[in-house]
Protein backbone atom coordinates (compact mmCIF):
# COMPACT_ATOMS: atom_id res chain seq x y z
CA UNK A 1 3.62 -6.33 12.14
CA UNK A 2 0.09 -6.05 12.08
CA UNK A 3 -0.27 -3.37 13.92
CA UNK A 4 2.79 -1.45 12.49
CA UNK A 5 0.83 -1.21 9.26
CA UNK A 6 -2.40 -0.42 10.54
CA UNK A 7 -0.80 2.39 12.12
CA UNK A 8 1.11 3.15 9.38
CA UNK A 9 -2.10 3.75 7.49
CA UNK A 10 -3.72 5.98 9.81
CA UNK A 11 -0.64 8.11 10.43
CA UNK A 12 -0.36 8.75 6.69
CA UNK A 13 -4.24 9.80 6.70
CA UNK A 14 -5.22 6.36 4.26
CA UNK A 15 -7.67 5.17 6.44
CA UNK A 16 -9.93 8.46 7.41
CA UNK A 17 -9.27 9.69 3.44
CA UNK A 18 -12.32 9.86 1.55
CA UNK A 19 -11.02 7.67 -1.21
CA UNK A 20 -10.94 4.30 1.54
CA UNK A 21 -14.57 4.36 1.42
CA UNK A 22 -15.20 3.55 -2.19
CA UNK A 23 -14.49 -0.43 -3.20
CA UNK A 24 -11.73 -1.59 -5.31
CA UNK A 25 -13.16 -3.49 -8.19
CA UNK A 26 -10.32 -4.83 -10.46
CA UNK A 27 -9.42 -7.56 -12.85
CA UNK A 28 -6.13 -9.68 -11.52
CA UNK A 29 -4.10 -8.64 -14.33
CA UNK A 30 -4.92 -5.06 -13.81
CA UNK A 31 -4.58 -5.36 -10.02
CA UNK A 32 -1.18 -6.94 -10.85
CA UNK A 33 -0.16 -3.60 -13.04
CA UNK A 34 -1.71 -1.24 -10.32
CA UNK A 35 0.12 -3.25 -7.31
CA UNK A 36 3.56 -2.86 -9.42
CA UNK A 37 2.76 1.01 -10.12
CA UNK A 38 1.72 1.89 -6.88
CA UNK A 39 5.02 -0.49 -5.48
CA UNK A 40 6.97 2.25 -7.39
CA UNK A 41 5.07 5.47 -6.37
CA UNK A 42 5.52 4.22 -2.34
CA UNK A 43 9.25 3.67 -3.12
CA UNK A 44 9.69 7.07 -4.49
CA UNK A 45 7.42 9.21 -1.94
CA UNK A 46 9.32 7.16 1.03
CA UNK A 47 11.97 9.52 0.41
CA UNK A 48 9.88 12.65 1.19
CA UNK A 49 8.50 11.62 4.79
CA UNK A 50 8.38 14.02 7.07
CA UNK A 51 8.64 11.61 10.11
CA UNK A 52 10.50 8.46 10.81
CA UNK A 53 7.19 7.11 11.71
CA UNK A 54 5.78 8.36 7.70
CA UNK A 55 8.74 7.04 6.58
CA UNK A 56 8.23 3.76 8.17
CA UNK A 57 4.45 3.45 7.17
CA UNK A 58 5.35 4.60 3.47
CA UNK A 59 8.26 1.28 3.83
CA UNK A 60 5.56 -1.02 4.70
CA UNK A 61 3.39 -0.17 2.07
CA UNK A 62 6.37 -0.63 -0.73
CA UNK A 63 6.72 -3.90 1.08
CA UNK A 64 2.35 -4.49 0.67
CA UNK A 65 2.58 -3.40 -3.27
CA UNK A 66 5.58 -5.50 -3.53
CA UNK A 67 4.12 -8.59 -1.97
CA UNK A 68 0.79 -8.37 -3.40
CA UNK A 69 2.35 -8.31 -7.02
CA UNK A 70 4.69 -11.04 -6.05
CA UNK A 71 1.96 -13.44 -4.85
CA UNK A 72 -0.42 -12.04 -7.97
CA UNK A 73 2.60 -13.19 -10.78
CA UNK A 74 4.39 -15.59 -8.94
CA UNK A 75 7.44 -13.56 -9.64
CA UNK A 76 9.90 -11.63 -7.44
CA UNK A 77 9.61 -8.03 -7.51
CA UNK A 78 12.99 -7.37 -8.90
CA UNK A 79 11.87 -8.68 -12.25
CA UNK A 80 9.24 -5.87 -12.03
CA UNK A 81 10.51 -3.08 -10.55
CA UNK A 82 13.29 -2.44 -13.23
CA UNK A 83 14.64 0.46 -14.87
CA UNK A 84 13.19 -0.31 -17.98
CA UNK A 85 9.80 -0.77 -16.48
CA UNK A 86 10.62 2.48 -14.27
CA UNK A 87 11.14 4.63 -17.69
CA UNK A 88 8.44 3.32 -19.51
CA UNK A 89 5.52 4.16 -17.18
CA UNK A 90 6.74 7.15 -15.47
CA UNK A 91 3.96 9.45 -15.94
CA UNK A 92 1.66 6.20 -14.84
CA UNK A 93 3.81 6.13 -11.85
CA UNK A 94 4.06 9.97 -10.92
CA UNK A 95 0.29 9.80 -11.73
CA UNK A 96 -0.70 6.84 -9.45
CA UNK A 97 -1.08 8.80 -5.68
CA UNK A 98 -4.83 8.76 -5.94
CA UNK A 99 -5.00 5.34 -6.49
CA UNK A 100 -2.39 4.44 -4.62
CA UNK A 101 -3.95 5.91 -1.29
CA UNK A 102 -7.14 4.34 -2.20
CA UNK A 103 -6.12 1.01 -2.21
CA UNK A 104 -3.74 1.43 0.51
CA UNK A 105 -6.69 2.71 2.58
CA UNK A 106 -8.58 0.07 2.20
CA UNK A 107 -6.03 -2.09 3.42
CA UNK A 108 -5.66 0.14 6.47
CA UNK A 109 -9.18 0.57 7.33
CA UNK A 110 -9.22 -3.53 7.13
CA UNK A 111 -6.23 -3.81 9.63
CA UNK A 112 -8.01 -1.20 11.69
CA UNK A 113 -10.63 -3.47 11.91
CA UNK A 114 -8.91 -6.82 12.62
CA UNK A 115 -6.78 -4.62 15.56
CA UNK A 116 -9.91 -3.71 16.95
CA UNK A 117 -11.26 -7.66 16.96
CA UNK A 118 -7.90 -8.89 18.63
CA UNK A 119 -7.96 -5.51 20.73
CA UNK A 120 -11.59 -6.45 22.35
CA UNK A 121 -10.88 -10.37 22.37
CA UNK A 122 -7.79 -9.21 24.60
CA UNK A 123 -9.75 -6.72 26.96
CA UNK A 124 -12.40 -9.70 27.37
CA UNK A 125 -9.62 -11.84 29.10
């Protein structure tokens, strides 16, 4: 799974983007908001991926937004992700690819960093 999403970074560009280098600095309530937003702005781009394997990278990330709200609120994301939610932050939402690539970079460039680790460990046996 791992290595699915560190892949899945790198194949949409997240990791090598300019915007991974710079830190994410974020209150949890905001990080909440922003993990819900950007959960909504990966669901709708999944449907323009070029690939299957963009389409499968954009999935996982829906799935990291989703999660990382989840564990943030304690809630599932159903009770976020609703229509009324949808419709009133829209324009946050259509908005939210900068951001959205930054943090999902910096997730990326993390997993590309733990794959190398295990990758080395596993050459050295």
């Amino acid at each position: 799974m791992n290595v699915l999403l560190a892949s899945t970074a790198l194949a949409l560009g997240l990791a090598t983007s300019p915007l991974a280098a710079q830190p994410i600095a974020e209150n949890s309530a905001h990080a909440a908001d922003a993990d819900l937003i950007c959960a909504a702005w990966t669901a709708f781009v999944v449907g323009n991926a070029k690939t299957e394997k963009e389409q499968m990278g954009i999935s996982a990330l829906v799935t990291y937004f989703a999660g990382r709200w989840e564990g943030a609120t304690g809630r599932p994301i159903e009770d976020g992700l609703t229509v009324d939610f949808l419709s009133a932050n829209i324009s946050k939402i259509q908005g939210a690819k900068d951001d959205c690539l930054l943090r999902a970079g910096e997730f990326g460039r993390r997993l590309e960093l733990v794959g190398d680790r295990l990758k080395k460990a596993g050459d050295e046996k």
